[in-house]
PDB file of N, CA and C in Angstrom:
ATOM      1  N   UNK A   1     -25.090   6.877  12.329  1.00  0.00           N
ATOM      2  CA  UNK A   1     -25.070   7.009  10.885  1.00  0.00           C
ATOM      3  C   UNK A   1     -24.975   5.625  10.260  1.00  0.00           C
ATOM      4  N   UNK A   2     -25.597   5.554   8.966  1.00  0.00           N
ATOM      5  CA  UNK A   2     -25.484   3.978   8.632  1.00  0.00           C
ATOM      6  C   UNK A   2     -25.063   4.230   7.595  1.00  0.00           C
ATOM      7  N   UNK A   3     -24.185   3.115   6.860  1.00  0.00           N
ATOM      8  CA  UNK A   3     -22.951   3.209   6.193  1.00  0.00           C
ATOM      9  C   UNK A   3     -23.595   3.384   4.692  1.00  0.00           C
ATOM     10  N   UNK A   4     -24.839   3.767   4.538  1.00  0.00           N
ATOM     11  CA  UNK A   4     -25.559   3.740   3.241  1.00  0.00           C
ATOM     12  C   UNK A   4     -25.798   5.517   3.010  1.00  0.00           C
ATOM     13  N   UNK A   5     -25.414   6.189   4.106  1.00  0.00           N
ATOM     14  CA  UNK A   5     -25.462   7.490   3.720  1.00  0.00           C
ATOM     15  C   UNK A   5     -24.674   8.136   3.540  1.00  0.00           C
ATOM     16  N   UNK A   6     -24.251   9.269   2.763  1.00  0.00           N
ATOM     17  CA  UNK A   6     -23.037   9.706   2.628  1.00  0.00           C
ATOM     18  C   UNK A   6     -22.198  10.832   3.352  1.00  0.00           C
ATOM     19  N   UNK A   7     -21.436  10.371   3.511  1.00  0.00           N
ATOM     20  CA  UNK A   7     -20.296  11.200   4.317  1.00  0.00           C
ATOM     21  C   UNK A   7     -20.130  12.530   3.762  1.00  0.00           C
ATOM     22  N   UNK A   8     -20.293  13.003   3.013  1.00  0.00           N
ATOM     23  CA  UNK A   8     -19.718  14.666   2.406  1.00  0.00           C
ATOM     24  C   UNK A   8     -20.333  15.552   3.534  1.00  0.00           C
ATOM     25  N   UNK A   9     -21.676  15.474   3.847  1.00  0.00           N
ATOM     26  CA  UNK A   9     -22.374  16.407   4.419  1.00  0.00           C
ATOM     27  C   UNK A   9     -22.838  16.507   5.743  1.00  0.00           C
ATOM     28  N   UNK A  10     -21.714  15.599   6.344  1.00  0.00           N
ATOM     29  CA  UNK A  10     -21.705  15.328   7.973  1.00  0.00           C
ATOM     30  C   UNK A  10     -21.447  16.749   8.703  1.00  0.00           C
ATOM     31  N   UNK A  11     -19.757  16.871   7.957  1.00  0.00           N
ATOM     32  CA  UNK A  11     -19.645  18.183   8.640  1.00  0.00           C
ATOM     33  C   UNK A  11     -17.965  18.563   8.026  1.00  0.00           C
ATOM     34  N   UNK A  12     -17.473  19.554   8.481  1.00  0.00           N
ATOM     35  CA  UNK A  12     -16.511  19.531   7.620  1.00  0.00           C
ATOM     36  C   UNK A  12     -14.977  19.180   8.158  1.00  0.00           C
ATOM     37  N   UNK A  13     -15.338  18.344   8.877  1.00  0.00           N
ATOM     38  CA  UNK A  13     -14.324  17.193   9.518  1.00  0.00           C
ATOM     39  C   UNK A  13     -14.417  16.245   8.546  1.00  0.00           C
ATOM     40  N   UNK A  14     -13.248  15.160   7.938  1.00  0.00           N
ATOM     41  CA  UNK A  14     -13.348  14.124   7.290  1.00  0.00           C
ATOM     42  C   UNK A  14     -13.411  13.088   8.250  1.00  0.00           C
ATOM     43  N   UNK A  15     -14.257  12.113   7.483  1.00  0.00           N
ATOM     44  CA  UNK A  15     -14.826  11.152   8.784  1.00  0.00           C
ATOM     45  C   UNK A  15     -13.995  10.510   9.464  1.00  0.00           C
ATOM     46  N   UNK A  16     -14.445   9.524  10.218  1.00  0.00           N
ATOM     47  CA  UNK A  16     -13.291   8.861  11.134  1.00  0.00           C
ATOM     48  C   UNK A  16     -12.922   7.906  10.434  1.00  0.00           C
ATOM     49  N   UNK A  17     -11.426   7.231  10.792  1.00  0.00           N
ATOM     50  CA  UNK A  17     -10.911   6.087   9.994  1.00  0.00           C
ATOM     51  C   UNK A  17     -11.995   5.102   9.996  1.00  0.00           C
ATOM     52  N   UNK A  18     -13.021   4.727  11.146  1.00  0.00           N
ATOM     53  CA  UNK A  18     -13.341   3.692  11.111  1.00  0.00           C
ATOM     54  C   UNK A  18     -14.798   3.912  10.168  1.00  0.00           C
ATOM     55  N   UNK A  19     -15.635   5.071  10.324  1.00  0.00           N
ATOM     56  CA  UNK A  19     -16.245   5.647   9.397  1.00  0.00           C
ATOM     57  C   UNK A  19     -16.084   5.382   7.928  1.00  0.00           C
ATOM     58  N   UNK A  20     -14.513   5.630   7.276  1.00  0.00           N
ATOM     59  CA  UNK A  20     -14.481   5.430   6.079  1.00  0.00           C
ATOM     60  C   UNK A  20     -14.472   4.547   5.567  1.00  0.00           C
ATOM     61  N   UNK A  21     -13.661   3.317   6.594  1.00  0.00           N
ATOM     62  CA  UNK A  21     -13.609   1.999   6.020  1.00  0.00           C
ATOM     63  C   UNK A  21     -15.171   1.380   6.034  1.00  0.00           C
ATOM     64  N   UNK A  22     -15.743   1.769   7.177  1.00  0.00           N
ATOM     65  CA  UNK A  22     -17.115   0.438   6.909  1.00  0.00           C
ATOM     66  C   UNK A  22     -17.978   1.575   5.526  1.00  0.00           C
ATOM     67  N   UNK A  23     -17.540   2.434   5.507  1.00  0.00           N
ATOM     68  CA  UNK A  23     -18.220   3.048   3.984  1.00  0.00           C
ATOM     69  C   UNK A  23     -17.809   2.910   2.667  1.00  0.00           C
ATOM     70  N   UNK A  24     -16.423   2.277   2.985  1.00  0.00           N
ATOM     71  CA  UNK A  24     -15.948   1.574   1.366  1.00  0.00           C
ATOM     72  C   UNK A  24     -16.603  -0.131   1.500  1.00  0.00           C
ATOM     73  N   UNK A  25     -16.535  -0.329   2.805  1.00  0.00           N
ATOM     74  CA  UNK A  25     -16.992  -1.979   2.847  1.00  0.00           C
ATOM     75  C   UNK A  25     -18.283  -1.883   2.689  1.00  0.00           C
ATOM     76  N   UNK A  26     -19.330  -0.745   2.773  1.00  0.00           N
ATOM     77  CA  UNK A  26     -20.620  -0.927   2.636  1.00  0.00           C
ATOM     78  C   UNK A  26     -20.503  -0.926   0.855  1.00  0.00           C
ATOM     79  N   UNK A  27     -19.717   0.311  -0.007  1.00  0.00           N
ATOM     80  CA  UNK A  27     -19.739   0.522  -1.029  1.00  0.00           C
ATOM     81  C   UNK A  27     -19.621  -0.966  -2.122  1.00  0.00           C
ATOM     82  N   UNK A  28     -18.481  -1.633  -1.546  1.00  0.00           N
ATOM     83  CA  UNK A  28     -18.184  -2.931  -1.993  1.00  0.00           C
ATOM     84  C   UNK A  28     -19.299  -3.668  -2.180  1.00  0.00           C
ATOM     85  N   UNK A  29     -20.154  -3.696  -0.936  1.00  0.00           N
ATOM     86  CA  UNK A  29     -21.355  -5.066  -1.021  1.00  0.00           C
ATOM     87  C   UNK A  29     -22.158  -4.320  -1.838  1.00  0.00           C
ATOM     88  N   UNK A  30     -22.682  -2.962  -1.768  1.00  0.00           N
ATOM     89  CA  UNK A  30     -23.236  -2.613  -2.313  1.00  0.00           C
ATOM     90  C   UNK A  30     -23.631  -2.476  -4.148  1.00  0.00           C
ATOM     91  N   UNK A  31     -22.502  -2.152  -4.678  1.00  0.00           N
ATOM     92  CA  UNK A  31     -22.205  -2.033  -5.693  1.00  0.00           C
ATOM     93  C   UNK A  31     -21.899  -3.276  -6.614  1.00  0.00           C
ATOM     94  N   UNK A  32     -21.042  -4.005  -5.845  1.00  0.00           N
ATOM     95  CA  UNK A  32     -19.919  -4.937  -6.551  1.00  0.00           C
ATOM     96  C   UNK A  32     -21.485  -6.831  -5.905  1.00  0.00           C
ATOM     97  N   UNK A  33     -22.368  -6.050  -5.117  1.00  0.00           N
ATOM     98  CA  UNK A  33     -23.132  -7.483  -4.675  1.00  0.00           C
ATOM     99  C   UNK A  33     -22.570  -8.681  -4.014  1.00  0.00           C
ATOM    100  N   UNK A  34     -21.646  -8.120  -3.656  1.00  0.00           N
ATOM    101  CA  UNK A  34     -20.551  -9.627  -2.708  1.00  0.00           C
ATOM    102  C   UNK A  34     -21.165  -9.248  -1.631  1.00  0.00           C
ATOM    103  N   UNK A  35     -20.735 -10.753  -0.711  1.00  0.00           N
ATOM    104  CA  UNK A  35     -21.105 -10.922   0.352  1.00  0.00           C
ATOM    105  C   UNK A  35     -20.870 -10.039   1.728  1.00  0.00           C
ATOM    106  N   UNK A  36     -21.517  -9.355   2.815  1.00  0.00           N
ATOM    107  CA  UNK A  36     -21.481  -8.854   3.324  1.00  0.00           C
ATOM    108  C   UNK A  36     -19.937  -9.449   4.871  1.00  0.00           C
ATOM    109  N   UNK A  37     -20.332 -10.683   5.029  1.00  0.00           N
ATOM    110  CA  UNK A  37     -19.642 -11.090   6.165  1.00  0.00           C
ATOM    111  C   UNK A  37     -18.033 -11.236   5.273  1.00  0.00           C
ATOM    112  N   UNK A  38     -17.981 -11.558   3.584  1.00  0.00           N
ATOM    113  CA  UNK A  38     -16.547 -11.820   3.312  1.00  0.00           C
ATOM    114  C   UNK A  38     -15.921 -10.221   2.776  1.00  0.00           C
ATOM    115  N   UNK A  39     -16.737  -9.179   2.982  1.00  0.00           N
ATOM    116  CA  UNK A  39     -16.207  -7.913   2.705  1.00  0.00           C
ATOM    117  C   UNK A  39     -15.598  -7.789   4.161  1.00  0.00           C
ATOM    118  N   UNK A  40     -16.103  -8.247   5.060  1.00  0.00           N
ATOM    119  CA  UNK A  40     -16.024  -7.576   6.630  1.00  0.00           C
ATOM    120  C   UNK A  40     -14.778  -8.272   7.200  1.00  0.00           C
ATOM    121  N   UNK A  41     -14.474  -9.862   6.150  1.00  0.00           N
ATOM    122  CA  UNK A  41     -12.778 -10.252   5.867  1.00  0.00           C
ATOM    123  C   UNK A  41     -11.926  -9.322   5.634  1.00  0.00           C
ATOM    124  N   UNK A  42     -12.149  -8.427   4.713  1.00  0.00           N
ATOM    125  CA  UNK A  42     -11.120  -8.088   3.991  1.00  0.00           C
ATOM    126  C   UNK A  42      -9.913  -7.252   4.580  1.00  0.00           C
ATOM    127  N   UNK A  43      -8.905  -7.350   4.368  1.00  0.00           N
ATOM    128  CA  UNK A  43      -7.982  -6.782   4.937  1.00  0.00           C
ATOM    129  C   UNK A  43      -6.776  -5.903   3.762  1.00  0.00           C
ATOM    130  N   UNK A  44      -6.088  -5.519   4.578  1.00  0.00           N
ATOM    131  CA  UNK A  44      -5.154  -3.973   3.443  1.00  0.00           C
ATOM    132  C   UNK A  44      -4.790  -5.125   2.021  1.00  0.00           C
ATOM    133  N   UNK A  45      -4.750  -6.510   2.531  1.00  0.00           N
ATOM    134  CA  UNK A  45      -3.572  -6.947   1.030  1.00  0.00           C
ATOM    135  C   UNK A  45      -5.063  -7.535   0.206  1.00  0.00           C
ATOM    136  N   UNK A  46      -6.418  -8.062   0.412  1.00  0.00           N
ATOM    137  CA  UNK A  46      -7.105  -8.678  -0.041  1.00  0.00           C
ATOM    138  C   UNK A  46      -6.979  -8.011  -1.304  1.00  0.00           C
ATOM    139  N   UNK A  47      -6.719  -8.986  -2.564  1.00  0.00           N
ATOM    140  CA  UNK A  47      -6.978  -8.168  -3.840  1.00  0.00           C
ATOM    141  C   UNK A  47      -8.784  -7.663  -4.349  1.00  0.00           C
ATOM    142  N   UNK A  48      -8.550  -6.657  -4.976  1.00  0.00           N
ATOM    143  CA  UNK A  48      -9.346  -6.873  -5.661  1.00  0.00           C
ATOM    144  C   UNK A  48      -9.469  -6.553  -6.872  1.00  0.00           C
ATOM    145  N   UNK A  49      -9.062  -5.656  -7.478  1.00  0.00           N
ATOM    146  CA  UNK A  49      -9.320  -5.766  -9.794  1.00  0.00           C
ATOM    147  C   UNK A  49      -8.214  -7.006  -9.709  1.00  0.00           C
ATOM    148  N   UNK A  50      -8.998  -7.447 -10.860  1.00  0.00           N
ATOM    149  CA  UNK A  50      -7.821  -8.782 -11.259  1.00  0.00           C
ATOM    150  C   UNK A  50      -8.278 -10.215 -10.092  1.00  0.00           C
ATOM    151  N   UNK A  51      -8.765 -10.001  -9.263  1.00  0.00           N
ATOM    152  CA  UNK A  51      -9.228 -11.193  -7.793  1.00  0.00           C
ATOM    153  C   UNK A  51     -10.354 -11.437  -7.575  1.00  0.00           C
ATOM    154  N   UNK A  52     -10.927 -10.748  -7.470  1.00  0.00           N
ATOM    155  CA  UNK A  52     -12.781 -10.607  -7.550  1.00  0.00           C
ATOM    156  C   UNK A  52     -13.520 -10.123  -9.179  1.00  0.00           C
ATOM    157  N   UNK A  53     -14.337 -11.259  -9.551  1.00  0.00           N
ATOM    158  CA  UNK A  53     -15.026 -11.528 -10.788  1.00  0.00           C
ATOM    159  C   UNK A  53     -15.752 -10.345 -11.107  1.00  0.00           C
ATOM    160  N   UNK A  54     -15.864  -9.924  -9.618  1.00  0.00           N
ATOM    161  CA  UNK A  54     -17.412  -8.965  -9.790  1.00  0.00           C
ATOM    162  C   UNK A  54     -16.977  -7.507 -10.133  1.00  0.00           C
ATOM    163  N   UNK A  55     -15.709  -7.372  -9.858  1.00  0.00           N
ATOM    164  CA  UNK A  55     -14.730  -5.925  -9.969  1.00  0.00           C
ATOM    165  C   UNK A  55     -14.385  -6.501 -11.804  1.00  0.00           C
ATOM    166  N   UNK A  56     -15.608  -6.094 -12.552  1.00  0.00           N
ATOM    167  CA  UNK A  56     -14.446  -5.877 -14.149  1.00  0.00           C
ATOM    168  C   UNK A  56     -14.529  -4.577 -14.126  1.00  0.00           C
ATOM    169  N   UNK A  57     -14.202  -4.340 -15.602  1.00  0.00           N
ATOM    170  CA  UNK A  57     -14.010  -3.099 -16.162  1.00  0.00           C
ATOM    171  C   UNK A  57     -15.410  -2.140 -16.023  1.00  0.00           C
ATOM    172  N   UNK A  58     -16.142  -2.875 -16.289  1.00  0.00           N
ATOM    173  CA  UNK A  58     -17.610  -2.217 -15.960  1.00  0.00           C
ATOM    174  C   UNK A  58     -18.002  -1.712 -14.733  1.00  0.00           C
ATOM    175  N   UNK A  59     -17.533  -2.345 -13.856  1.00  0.00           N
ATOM    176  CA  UNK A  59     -17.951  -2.288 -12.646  1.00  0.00           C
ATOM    177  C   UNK A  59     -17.087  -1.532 -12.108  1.00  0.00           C
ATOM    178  N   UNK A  60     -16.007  -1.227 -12.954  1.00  0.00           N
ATOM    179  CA  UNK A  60     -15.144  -0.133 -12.128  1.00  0.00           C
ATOM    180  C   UNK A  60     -15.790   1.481 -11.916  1.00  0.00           C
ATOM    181  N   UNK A  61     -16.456   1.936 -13.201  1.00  0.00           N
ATOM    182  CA  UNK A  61     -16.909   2.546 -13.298  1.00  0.00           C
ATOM    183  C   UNK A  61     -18.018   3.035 -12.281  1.00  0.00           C
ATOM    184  N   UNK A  62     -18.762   2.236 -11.736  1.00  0.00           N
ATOM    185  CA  UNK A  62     -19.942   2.132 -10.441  1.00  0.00           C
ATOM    186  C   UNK A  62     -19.376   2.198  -9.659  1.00  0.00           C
ATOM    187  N   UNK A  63     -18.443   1.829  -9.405  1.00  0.00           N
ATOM    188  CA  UNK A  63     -17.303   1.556  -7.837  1.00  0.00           C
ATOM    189  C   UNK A  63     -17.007   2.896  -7.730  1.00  0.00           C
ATOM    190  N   UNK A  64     -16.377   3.904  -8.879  1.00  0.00           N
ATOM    191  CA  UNK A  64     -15.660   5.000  -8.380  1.00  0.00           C
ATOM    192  C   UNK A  64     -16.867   6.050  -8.690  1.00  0.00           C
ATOM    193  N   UNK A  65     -17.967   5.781  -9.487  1.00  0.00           N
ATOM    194  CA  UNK A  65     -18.959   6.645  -8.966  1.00  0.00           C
ATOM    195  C   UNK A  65     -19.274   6.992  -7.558  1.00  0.00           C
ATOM    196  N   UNK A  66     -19.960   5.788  -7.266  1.00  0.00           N
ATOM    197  CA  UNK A  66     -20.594   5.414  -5.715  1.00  0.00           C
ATOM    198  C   UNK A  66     -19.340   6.064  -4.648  1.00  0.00           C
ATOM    199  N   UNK A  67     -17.967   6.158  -4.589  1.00  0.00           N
ATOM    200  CA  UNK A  67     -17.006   6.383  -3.947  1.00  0.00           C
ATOM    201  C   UNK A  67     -17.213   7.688  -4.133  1.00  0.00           C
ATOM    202  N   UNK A  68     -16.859   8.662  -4.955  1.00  0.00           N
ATOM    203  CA  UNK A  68     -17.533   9.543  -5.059  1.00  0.00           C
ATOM    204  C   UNK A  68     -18.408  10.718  -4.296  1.00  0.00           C
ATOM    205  N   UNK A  69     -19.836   9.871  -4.688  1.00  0.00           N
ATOM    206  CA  UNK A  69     -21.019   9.982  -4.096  1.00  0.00           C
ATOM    207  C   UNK A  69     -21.313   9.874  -2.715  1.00  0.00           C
ATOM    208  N   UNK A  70     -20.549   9.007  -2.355  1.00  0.00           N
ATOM    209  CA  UNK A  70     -20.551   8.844  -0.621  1.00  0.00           C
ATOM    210  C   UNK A  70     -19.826  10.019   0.166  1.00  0.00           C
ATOM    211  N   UNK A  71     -18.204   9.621  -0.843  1.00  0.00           N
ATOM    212  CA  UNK A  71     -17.218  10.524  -0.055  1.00  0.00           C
ATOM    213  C   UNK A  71     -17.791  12.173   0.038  1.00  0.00           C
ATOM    214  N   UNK A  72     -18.105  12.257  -1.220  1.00  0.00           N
ATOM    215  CA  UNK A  72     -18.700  13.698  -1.278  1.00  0.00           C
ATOM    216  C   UNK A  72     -17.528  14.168  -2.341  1.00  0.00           C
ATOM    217  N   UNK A  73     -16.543  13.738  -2.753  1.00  0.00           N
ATOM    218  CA  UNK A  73     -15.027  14.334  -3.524  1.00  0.00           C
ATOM    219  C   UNK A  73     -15.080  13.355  -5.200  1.00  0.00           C
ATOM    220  N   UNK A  74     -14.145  14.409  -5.713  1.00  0.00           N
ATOM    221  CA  UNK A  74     -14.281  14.314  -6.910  1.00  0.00           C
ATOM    222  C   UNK A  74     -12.615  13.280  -7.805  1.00  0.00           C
ATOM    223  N   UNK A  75     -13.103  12.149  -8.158  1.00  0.00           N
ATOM    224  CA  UNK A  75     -12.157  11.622  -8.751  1.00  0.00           C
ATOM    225  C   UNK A  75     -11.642  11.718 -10.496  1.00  0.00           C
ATOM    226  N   UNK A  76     -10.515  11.862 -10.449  1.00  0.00           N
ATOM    227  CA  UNK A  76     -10.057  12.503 -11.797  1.00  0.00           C
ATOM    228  C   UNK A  76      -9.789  11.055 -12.026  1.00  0.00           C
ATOM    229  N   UNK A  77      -9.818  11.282 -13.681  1.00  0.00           N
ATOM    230  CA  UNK A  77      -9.363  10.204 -14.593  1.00  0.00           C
ATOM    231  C   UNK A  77      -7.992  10.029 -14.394  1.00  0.00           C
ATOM    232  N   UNK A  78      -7.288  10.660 -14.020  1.00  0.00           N
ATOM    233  CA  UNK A  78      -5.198  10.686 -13.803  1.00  0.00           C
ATOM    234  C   UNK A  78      -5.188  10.152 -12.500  1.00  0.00           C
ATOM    235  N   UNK A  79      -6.437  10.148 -11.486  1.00  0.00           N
ATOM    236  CA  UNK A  79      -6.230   9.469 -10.339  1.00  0.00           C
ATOM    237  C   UNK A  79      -6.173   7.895 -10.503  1.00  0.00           C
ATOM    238  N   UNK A  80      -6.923   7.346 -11.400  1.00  0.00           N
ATOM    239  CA  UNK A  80      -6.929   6.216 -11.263  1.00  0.00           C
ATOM    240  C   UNK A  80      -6.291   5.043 -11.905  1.00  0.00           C
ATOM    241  N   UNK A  81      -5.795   4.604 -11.476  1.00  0.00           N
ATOM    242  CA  UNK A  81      -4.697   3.418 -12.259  1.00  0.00           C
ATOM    243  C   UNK A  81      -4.743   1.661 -11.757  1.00  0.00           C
ATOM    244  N   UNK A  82      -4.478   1.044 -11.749  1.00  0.00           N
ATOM    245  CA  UNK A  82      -4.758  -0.343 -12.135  1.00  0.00           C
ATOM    246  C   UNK A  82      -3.987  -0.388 -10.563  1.00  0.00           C
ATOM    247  N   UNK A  83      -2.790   0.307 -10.161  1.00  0.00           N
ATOM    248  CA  UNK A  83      -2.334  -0.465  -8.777  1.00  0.00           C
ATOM    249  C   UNK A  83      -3.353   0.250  -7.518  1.00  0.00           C
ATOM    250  N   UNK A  84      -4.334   1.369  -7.850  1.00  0.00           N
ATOM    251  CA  UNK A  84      -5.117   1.869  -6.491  1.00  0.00           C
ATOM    252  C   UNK A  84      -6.304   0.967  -6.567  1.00  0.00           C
ATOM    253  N   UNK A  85      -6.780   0.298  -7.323  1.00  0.00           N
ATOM    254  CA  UNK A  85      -7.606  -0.586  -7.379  1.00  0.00           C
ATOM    255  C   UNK A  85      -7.046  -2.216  -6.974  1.00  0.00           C
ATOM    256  N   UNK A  86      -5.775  -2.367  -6.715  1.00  0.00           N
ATOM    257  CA  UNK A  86      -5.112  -3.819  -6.857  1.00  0.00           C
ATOM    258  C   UNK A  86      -5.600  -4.661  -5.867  1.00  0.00           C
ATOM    259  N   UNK A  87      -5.505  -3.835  -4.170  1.00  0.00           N
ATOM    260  CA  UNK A  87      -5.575  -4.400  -3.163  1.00  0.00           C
ATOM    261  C   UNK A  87      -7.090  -3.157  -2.280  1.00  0.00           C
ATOM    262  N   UNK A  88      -7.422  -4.281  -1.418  1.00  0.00           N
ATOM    263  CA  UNK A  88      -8.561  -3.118  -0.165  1.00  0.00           C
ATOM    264  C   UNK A  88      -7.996  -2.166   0.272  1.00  0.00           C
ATOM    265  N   UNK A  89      -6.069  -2.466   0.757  1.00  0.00           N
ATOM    266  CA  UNK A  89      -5.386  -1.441   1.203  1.00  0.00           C
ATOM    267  C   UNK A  89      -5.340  -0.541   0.360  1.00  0.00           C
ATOM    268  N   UNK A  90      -5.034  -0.217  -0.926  1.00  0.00           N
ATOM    269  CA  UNK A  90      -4.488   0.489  -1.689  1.00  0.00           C
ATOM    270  C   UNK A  90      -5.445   1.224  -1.935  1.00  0.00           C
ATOM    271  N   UNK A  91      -6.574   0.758  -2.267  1.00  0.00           N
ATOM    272  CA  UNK A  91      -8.246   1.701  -2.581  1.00  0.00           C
ATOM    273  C   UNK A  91      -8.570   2.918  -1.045  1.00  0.00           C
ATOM    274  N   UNK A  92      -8.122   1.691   0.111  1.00  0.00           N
ATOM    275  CA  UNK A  92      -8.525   2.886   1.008  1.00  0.00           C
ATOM    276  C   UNK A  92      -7.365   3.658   1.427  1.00  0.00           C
ATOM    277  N   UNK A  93      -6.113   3.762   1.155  1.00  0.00           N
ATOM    278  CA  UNK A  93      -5.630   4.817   1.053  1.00  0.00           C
ATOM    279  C   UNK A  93      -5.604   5.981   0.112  1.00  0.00           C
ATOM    280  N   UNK A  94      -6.042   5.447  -1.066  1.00  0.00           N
ATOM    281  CA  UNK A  94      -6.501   6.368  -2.005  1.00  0.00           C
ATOM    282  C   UNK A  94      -7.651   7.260  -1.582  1.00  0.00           C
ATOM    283  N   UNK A  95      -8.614   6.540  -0.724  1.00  0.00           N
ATOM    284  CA  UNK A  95      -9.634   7.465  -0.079  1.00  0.00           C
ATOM    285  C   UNK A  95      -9.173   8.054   1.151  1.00  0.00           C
ATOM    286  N   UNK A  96      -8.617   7.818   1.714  1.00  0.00           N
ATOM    287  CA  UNK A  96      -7.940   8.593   2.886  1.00  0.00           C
ATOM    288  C   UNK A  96      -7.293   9.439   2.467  1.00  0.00           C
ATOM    289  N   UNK A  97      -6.178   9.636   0.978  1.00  0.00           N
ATOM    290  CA  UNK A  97      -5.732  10.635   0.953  1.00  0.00           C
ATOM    291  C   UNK A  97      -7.127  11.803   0.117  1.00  0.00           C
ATOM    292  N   UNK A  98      -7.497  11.598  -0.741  1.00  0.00           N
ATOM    293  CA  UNK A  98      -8.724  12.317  -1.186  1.00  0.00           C
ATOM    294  C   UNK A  98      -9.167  12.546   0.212  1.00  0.00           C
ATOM    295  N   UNK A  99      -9.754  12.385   1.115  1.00  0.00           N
ATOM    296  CA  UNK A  99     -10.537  12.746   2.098  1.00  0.00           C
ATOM    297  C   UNK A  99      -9.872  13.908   2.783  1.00  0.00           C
ATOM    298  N   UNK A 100      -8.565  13.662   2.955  1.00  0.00           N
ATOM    299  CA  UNK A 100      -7.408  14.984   3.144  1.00  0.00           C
ATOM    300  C   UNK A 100      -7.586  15.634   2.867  1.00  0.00           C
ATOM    301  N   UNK A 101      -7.043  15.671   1.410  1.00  0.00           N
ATOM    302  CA  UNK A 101      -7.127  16.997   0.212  1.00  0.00           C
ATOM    303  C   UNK A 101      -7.893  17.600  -0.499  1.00  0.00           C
ATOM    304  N   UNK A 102      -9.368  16.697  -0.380  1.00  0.00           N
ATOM    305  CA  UNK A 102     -10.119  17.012  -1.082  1.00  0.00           C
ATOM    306  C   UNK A 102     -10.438  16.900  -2.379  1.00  0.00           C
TER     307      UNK A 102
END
């Protein structure tokens, strides 16, 4: 599977940890146009709203589309707040727990 297709309709197992992460790191380059080898840096504390230029307000909007769209799950406006966006860690636990619960 390549990290440009989306996960909802694999099967109804939620994907594997390592699955989800290179699908938020594909989402990142994808969306946000950063570099592929310094996404593949990133680690749980790397910031990003507020750290990366390319993450504004605008672009938040594309980010949690595309997340979305991949994951296959639906993000509420009450889900999202300024600290699940802060760090790489914090975004992908936000998708790990959505991937849970649905």
């Amino acid at each position: 599977m390549t990290t440009s297709q989306n996960l909802a309709g694999k099967s109804s197992l939620p994907p594997s940890r390592s699955e989800a992460d290179e699908t938020l790191r594909a989402i990142l380059v994808d969306t946000l146009a950063l570099d592929p080898k310094a996404v593949a840096e990133f680690d749980g504390d790397t910031g990003l709203f507020g750290h990366l230029p390319e993450l504004d307000s605008m672009a938040v909007a594309t980010l949690l589309t595309e997340i979305e769209d991949r994951y296959g799950f639906h993000i509420d406006d009450d889900d999202v707040d300024a600290e699940m966006l802060e760090t790489y860690g914090a975004l992908f636990a936000f998708i790990e727990a959505k991937l849970v619960t649905g």
